[in-house]
PDB file of N, CA and C in Angstrom:
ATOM      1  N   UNK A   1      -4.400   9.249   1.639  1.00  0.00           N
ATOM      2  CA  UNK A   1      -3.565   8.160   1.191  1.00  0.00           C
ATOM      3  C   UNK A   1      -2.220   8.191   1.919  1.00  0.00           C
ATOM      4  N   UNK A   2      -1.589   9.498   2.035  1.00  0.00           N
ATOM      5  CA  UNK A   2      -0.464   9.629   2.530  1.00  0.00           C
ATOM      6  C   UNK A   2      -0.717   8.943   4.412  1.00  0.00           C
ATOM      7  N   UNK A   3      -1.871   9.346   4.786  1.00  0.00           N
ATOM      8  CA  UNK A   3      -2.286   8.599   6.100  1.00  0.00           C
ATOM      9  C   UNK A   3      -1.771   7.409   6.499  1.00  0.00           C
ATOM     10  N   UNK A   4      -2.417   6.579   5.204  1.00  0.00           N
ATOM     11  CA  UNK A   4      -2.488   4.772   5.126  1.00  0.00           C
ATOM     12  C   UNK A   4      -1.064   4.491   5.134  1.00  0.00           C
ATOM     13  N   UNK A   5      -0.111   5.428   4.061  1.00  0.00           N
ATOM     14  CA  UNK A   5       1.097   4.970   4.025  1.00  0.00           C
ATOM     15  C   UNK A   5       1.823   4.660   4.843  1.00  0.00           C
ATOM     16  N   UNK A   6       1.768   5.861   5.740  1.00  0.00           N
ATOM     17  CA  UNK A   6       2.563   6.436   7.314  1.00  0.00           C
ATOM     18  C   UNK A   6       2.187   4.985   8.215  1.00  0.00           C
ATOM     19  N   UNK A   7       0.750   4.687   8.142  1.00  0.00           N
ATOM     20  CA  UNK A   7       0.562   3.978   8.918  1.00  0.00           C
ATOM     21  C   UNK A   7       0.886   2.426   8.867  1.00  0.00           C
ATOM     22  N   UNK A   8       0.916   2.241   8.103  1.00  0.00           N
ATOM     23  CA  UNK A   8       1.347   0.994   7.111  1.00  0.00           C
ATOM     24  C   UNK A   8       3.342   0.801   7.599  1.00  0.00           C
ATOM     25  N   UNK A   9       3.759   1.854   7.311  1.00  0.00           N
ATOM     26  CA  UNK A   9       5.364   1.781   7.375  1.00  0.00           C
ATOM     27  C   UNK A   9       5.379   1.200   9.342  1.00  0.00           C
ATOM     28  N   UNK A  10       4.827   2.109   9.626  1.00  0.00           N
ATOM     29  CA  UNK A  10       5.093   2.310  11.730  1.00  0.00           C
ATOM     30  C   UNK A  10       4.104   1.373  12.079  1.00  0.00           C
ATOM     31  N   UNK A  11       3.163   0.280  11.412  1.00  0.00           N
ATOM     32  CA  UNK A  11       2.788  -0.982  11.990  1.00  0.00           C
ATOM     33  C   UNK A  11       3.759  -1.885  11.553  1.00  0.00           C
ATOM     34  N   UNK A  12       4.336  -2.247  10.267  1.00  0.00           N
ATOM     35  CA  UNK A  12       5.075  -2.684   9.905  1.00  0.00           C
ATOM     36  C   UNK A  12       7.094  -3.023  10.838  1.00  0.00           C
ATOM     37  N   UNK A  13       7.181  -1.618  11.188  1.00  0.00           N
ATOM     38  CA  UNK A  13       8.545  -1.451  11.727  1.00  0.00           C
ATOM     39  C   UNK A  13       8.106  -1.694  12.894  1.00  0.00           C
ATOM     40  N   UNK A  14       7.093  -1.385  13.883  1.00  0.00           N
ATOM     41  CA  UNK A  14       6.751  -2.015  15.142  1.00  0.00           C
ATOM     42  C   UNK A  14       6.357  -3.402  15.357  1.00  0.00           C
ATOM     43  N   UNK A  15       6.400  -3.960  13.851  1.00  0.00           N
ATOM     44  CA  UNK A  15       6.213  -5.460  14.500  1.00  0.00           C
ATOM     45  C   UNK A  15       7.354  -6.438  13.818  1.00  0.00           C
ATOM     46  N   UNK A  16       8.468  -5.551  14.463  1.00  0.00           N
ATOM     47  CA  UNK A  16       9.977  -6.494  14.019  1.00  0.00           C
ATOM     48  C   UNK A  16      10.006  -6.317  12.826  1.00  0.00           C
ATOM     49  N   UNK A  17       9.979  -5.324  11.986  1.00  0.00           N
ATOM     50  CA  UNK A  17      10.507  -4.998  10.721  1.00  0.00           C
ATOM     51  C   UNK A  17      11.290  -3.577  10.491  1.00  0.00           C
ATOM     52  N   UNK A  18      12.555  -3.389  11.538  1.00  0.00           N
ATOM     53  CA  UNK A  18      12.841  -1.795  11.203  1.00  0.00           C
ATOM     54  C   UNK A  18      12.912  -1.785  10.078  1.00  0.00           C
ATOM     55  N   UNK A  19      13.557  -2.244   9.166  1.00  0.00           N
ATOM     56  CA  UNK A  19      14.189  -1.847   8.118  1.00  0.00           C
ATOM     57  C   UNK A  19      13.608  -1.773   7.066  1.00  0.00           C
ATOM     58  N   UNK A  20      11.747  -1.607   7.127  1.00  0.00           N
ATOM     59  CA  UNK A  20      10.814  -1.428   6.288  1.00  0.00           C
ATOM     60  C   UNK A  20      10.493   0.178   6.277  1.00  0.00           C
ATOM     61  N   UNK A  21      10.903   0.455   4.373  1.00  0.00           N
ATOM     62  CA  UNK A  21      11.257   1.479   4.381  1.00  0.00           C
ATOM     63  C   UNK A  21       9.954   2.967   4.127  1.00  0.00           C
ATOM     64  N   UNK A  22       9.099   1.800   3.144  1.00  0.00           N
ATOM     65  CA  UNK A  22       7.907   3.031   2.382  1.00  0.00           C
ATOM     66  C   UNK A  22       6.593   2.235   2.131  1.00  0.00           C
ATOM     67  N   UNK A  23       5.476   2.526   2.253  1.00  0.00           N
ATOM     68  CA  UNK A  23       4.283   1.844   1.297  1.00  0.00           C
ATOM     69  C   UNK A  23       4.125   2.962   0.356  1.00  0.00           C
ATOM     70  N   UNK A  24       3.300   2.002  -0.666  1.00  0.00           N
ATOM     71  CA  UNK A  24       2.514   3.087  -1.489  1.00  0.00           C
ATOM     72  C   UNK A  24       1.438   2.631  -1.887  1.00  0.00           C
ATOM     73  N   UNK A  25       0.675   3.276  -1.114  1.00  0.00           N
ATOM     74  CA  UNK A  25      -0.851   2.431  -1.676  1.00  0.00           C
ATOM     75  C   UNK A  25      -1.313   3.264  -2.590  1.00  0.00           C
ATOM     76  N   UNK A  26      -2.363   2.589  -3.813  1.00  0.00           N
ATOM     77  CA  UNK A  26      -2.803   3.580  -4.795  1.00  0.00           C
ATOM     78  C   UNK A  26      -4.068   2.819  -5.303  1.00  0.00           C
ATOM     79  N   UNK A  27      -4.558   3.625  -6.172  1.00  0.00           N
ATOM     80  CA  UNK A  27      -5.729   3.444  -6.808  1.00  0.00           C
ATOM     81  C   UNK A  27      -5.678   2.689  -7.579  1.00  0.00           C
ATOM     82  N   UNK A  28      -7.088   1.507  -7.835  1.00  0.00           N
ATOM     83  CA  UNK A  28      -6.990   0.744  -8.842  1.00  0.00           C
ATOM     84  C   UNK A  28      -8.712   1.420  -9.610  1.00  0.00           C
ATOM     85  N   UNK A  29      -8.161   1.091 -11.163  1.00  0.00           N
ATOM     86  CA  UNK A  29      -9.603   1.183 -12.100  1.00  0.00           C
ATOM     87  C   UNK A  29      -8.860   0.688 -13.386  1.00  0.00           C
ATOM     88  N   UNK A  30      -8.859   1.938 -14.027  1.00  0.00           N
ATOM     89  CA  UNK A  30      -9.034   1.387 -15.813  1.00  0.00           C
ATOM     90  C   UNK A  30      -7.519   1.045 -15.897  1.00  0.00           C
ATOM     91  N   UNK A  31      -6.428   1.613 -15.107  1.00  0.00           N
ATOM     92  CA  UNK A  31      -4.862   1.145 -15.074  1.00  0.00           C
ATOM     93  C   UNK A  31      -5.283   0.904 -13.486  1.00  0.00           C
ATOM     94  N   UNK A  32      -3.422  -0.230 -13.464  1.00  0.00           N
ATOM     95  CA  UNK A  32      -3.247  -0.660 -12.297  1.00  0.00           C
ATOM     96  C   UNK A  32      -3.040   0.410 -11.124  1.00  0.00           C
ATOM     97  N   UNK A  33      -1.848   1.189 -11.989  1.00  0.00           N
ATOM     98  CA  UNK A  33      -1.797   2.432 -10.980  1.00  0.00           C
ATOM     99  C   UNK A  33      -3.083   3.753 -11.000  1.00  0.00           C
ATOM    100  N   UNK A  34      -3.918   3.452 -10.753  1.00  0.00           N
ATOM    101  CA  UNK A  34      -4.799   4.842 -11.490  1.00  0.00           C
ATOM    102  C   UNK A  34      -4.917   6.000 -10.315  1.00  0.00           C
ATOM    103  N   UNK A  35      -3.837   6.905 -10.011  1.00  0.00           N
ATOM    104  CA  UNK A  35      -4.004   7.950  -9.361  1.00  0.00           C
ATOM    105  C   UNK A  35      -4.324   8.992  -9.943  1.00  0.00           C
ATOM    106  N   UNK A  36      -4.654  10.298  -9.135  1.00  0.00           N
ATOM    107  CA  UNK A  36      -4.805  11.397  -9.947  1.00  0.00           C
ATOM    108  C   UNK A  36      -3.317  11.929  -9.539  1.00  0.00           C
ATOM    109  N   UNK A  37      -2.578  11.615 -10.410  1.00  0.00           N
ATOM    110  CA  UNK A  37      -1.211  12.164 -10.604  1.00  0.00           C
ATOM    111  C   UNK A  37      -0.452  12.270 -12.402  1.00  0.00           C
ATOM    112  N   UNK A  38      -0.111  13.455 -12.732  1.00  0.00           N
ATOM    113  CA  UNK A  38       0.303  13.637 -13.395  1.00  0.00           C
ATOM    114  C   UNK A  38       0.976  12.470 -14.355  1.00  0.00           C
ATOM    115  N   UNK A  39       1.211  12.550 -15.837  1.00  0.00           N
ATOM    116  CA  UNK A  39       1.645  11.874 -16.353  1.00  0.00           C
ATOM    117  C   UNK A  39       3.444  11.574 -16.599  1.00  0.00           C
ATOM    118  N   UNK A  40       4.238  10.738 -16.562  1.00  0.00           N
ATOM    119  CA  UNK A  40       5.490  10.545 -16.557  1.00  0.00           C
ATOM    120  C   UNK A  40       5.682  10.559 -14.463  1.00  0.00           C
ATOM    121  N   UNK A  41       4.973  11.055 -13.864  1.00  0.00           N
ATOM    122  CA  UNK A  41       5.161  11.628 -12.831  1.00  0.00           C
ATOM    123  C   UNK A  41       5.207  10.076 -11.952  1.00  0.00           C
ATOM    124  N   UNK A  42       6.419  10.632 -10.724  1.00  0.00           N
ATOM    125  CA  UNK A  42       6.507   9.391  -9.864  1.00  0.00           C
ATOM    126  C   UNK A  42       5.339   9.270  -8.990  1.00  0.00           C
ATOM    127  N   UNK A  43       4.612   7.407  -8.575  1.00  0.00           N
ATOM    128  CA  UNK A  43       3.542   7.734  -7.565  1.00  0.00           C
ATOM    129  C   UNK A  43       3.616   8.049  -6.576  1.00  0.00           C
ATOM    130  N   UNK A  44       2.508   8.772  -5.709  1.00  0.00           N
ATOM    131  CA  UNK A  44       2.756   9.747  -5.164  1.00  0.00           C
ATOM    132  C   UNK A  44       3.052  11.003  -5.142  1.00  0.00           C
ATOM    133  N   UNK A  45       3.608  11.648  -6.636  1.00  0.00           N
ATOM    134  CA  UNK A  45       3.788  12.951  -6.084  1.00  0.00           C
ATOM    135  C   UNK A  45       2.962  14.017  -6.728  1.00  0.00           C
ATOM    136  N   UNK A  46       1.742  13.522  -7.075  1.00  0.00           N
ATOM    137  CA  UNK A  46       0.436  14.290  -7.297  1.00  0.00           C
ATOM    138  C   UNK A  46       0.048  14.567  -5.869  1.00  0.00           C
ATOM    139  N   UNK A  47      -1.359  15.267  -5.528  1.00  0.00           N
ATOM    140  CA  UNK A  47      -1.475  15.651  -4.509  1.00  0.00           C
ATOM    141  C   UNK A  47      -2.506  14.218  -3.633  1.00  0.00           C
ATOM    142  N   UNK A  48      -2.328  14.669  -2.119  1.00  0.00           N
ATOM    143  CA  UNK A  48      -2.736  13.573  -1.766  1.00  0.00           C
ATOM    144  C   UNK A  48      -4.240  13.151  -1.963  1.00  0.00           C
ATOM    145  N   UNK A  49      -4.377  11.641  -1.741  1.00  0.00           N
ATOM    146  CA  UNK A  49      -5.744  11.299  -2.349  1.00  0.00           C
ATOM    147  C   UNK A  49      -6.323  11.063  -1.246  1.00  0.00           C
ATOM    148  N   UNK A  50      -7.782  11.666  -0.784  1.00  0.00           N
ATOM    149  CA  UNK A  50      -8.525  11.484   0.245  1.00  0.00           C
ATOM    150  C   UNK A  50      -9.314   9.904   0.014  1.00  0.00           C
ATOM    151  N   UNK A  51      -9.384   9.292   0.516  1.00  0.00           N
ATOM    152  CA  UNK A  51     -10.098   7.940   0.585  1.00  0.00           C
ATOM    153  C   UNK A  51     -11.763   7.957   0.562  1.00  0.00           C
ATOM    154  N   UNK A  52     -12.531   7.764  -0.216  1.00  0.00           N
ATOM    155  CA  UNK A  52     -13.698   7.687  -0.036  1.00  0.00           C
ATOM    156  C   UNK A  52     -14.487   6.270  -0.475  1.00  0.00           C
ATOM    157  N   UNK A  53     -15.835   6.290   0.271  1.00  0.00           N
ATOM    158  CA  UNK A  53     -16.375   5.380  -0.022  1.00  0.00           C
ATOM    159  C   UNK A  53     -16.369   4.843  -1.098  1.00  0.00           C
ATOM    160  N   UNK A  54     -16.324   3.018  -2.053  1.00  0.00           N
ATOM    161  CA  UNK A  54     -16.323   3.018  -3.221  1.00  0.00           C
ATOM    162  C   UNK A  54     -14.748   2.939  -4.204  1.00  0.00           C
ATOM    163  N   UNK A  55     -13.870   3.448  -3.356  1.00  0.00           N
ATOM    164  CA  UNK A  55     -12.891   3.196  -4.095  1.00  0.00           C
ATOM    165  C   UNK A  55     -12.142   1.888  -3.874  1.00  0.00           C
ATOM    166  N   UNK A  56     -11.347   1.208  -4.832  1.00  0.00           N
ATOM    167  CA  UNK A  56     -11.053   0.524  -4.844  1.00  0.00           C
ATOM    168  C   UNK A  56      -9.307   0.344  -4.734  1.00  0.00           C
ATOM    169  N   UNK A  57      -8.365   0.185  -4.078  1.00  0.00           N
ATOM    170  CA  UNK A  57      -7.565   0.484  -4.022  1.00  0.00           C
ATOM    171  C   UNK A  57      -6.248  -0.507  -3.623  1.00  0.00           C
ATOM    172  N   UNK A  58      -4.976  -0.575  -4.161  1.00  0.00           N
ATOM    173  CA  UNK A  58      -3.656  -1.486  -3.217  1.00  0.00           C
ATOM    174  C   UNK A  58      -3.138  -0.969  -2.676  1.00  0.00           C
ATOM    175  N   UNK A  59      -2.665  -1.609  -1.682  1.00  0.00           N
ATOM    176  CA  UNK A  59      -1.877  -1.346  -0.258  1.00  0.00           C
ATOM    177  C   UNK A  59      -0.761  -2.013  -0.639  1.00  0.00           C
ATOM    178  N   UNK A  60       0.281  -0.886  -1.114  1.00  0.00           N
ATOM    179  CA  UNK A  60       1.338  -1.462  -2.253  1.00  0.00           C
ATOM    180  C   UNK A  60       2.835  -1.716  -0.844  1.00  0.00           C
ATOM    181  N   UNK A  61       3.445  -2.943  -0.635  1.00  0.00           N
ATOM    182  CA  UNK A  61       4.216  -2.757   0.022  1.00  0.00           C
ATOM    183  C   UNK A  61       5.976  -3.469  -0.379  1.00  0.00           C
ATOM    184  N   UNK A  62       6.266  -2.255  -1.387  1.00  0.00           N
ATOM    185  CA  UNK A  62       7.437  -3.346  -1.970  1.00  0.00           C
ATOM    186  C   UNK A  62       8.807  -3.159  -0.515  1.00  0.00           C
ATOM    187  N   UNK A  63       9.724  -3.959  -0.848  1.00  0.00           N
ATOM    188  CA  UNK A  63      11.159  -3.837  -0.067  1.00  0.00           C
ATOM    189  C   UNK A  63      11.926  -4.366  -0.825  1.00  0.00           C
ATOM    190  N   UNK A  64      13.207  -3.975  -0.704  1.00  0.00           N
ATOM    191  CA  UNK A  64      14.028  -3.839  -1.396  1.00  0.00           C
ATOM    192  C   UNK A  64      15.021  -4.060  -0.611  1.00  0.00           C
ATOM    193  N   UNK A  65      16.594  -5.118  -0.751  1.00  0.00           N
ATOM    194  CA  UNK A  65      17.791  -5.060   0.470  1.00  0.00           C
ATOM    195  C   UNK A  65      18.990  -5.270  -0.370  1.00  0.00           C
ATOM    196  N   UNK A  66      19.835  -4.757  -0.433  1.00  0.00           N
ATOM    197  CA  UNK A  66      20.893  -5.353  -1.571  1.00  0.00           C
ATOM    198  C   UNK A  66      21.595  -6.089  -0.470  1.00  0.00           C
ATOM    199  N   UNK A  67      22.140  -7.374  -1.284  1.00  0.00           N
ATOM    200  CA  UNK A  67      22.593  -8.579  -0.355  1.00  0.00           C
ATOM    201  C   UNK A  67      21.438  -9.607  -0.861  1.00  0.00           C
ATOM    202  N   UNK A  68      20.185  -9.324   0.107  1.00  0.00           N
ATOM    203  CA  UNK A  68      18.692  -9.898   0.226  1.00  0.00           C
ATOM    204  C   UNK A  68      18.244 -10.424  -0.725  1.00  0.00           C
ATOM    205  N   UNK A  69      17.505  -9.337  -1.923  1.00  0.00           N
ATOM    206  CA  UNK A  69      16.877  -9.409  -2.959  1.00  0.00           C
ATOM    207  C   UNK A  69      15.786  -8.395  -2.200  1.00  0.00           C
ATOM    208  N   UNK A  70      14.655  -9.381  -3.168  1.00  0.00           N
ATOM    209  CA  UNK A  70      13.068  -8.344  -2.834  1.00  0.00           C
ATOM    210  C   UNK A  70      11.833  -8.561  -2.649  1.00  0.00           C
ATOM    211  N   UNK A  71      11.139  -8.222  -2.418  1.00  0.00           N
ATOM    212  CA  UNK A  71       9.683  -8.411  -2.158  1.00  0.00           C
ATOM    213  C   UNK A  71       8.803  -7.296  -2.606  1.00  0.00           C
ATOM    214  N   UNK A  72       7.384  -8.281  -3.355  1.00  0.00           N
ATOM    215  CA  UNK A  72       6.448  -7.283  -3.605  1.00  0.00           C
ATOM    216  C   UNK A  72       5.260  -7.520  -2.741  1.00  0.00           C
ATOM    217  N   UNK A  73       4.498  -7.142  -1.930  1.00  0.00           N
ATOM    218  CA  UNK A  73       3.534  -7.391  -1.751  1.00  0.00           C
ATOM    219  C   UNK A  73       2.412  -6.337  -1.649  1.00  0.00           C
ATOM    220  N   UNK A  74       1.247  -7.146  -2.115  1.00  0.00           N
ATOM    221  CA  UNK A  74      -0.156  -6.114  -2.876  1.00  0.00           C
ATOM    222  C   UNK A  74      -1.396  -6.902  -2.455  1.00  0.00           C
ATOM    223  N   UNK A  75      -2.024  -5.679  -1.243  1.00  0.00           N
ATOM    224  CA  UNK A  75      -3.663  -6.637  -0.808  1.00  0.00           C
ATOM    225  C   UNK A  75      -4.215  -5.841  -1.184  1.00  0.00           C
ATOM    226  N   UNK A  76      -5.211  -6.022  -1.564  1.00  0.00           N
ATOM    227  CA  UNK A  76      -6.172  -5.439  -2.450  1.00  0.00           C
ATOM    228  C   UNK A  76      -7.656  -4.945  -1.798  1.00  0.00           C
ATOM    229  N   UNK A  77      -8.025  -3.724  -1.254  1.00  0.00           N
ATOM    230  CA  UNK A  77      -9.200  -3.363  -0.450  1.00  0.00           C
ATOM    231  C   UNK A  77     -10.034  -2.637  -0.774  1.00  0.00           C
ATOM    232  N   UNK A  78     -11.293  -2.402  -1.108  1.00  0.00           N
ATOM    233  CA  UNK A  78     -12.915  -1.731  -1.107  1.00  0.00           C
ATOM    234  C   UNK A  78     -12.883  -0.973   0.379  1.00  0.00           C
ATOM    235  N   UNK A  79     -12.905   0.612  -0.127  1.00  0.00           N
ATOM    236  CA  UNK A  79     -13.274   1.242   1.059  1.00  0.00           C
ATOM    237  C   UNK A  79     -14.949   1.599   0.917  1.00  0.00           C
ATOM    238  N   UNK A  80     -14.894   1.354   2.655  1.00  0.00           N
ATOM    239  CA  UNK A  80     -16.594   1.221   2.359  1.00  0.00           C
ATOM    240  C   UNK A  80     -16.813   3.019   3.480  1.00  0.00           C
ATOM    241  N   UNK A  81     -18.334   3.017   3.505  1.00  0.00           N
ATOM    242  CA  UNK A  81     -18.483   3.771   4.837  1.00  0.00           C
ATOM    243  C   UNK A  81     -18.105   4.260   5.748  1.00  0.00           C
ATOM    244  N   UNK A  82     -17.986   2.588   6.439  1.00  0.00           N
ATOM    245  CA  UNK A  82     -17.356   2.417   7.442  1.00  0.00           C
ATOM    246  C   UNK A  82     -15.773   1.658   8.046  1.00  0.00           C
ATOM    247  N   UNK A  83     -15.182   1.438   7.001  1.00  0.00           N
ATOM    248  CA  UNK A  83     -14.279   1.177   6.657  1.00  0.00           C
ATOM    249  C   UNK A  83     -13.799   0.693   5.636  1.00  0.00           C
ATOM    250  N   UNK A  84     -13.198  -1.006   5.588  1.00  0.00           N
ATOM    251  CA  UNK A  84     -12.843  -1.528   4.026  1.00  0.00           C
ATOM    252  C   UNK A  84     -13.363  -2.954   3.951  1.00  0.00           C
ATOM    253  N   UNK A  85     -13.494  -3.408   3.023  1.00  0.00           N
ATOM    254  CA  UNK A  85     -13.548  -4.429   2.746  1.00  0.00           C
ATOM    255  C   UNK A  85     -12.045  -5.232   1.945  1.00  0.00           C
ATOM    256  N   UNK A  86     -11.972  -6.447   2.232  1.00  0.00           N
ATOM    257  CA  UNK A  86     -10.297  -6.565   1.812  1.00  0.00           C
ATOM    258  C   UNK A  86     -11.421  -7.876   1.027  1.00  0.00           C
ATOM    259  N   UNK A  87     -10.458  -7.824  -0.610  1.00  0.00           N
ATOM    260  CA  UNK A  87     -10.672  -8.021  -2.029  1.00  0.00           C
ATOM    261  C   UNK A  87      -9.532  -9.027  -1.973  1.00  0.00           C
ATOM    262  N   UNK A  88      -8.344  -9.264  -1.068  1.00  0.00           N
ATOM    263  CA  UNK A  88      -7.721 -10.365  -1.611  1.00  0.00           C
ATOM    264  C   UNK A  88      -7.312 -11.293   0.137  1.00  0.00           C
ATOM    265  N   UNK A  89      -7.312 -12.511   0.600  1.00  0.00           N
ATOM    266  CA  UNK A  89      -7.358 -13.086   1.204  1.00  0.00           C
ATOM    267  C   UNK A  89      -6.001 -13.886   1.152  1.00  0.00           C
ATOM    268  N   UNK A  90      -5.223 -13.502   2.505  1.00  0.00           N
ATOM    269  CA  UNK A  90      -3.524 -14.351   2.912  1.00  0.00           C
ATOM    270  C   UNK A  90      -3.630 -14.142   4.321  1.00  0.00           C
ATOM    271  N   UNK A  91      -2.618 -15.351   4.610  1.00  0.00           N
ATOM    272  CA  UNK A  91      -2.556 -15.816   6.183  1.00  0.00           C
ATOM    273  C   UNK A  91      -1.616 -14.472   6.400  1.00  0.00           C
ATOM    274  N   UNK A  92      -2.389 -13.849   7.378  1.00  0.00           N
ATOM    275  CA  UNK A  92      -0.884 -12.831   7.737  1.00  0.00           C
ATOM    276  C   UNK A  92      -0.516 -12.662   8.950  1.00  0.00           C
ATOM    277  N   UNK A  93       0.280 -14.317   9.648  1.00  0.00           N
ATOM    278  CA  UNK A  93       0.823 -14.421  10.684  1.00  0.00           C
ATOM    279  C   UNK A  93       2.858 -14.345  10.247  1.00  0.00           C
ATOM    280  N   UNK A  94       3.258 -13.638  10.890  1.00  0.00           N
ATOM    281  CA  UNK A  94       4.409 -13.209  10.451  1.00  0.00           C
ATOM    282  C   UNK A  94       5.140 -14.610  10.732  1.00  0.00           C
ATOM    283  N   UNK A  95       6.016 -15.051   9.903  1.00  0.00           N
ATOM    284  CA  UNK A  95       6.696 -16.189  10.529  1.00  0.00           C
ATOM    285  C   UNK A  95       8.511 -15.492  10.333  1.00  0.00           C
ATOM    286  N   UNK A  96       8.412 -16.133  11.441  1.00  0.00           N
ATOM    287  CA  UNK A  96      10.104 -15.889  11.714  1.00  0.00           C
ATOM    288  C   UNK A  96      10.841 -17.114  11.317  1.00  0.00           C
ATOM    289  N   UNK A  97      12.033 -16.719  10.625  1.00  0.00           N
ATOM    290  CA  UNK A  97      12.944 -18.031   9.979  1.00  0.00           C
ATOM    291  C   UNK A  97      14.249 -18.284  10.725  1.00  0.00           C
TER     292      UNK A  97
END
Protein backbone atom coordinates (compact mmCIF):
# COMPACT_ATOMS: atom_id res chain seq x y z
CA UNK A 1 0.00 0.00 0.00
CA UNK A 2 2.73 2.23 1.06
CA UNK A 3 4.01 1.44 -2.79
CA UNK A 4 0.69 2.87 -4.40
CA UNK A 5 1.01 5.86 -2.15
CA UNK A 6 4.65 6.84 -3.11
CA UNK A 7 3.56 6.32 -6.45
CA UNK A 8 0.51 8.17 -6.60
CA UNK A 9 2.28 11.41 -4.82
CA UNK A 10 5.56 11.38 -7.74
CA UNK A 11 2.90 10.83 -10.72
CA UNK A 12 0.91 13.41 -9.35
CA UNK A 13 3.91 16.13 -8.64
CA UNK A 14 5.41 15.13 -12.10
CA UNK A 15 2.49 16.13 -13.85
CA UNK A 16 2.45 19.89 -12.70
CA UNK A 17 1.34 19.35 -9.25
CA UNK A 18 4.45 20.04 -6.85
CA UNK A 19 2.65 20.95 -4.15
CA UNK A 20 0.79 17.58 -3.86
CA UNK A 21 1.56 16.48 -0.62
CA UNK A 22 0.36 12.61 0.46
CA UNK A 23 -2.14 9.81 -0.81
CA UNK A 24 -3.68 7.40 1.25
CA UNK A 25 -5.14 4.68 -0.26
CA UNK A 26 -7.01 2.12 1.92
CA UNK A 27 -9.26 -0.62 2.19
CA UNK A 28 -12.82 -0.74 1.60
CA UNK A 29 -15.45 -3.59 3.22
CA UNK A 30 -17.71 -3.55 6.22
CA UNK A 31 -16.27 0.34 7.12
CA UNK A 32 -15.16 2.87 4.67
CA UNK A 33 -11.78 2.90 6.08
CA UNK A 34 -11.28 -0.89 6.72
CA UNK A 35 -7.51 -1.36 7.30
CA UNK A 36 -5.79 -3.68 9.44
CA UNK A 37 -4.77 -0.89 11.71
CA UNK A 38 -5.30 -0.49 15.15
CA UNK A 39 -8.17 1.19 16.75
CA UNK A 40 -8.20 5.18 17.57
CA UNK A 41 -4.99 4.78 15.39
CA UNK A 42 -4.11 7.28 12.46
CA UNK A 43 -4.44 5.62 8.72
CA UNK A 44 -1.63 4.26 7.88
CA UNK A 45 0.18 3.65 10.80
CA UNK A 46 -0.63 -0.05 11.19
CA UNK A 47 1.71 -2.07 9.26
CA UNK A 48 1.85 -1.98 5.60
CA UNK A 49 -0.88 -3.70 3.56
CA UNK A 50 0.30 -5.99 0.76
CA UNK A 51 -2.28 -5.77 -2.15
CA UNK A 52 -3.83 -8.92 -3.20
CA UNK A 53 -6.08 -10.26 -5.57
CA UNK A 54 -9.87 -9.48 -4.62
CA UNK A 55 -9.45 -6.60 -2.60
CA UNK A 56 -11.29 -3.85 -2.93
CA UNK A 57 -9.83 -0.65 -2.24
CA UNK A 58 -9.59 3.79 -2.50
CA UNK A 59 -6.99 5.61 -3.87
CA UNK A 60 -7.59 8.31 -1.30
CA UNK A 61 -6.15 11.68 -2.61
CA UNK A 62 -7.07 14.60 -0.31
CA UNK A 63 -5.12 18.32 -0.57
CA UNK A 64 -5.28 20.74 1.47
CA UNK A 65 -3.83 24.82 0.83
CA UNK A 66 -4.62 27.50 3.29
CA UNK A 67 -5.52 30.58 1.17
CA UNK A 68 -7.04 27.76 -1.48
CA UNK A 69 -9.38 25.61 0.41
CA UNK A 70 -9.57 21.76 -0.49
CA UNK A 71 -10.04 18.85 -2.29
CA UNK A 72 -11.12 15.32 -1.80
CA UNK A 73 -10.69 12.97 -4.30
CA UNK A 74 -11.57 9.00 -4.13
CA UNK A 75 -11.42 6.33 -7.24
CA UNK A 76 -12.40 3.40 -6.30
CA UNK A 77 -10.41 -0.02 -7.67
CA UNK A 78 -10.74 -4.12 -7.64
CA UNK A 79 -7.33 -5.55 -7.59
CA UNK A 80 -7.32 -8.35 -9.79
CA UNK A 81 -4.39 -10.92 -10.79
CA UNK A 82 -3.22 -9.05 -13.04
CA UNK A 83 -3.79 -5.84 -12.04
CA UNK A 84 -7.05 -3.62 -11.19
CA UNK A 85 -10.08 -3.08 -12.22
CA UNK A 86 -11.32 0.67 -11.58
CA UNK A 87 -15.04 0.60 -9.80
CA UNK A 88 -15.57 4.31 -10.36
CA UNK A 89 -15.38 6.14 -13.84
CA UNK A 90 -14.05 10.28 -14.37
CA UNK A 91 -12.54 12.13 -17.21
CA UNK A 92 -9.01 12.44 -15.96
CA UNK A 93 -7.62 14.96 -18.37
CA UNK A 94 -6.01 17.58 -16.14
CA UNK A 95 -7.38 20.96 -17.08
CA UNK A 96 -5.46 23.97 -16.48
CA UNK A 97 -7.36 27.28 -15.41
Amino acid sequence: MSELAQMAVETIRGNGFPEFVYATPHCLGLEHTDDATPIGAQQGAGKDVMLEAGMVLNVDLPFTEIGWGSMHLEDTVHITNDGFEALTSVNLDIIAV
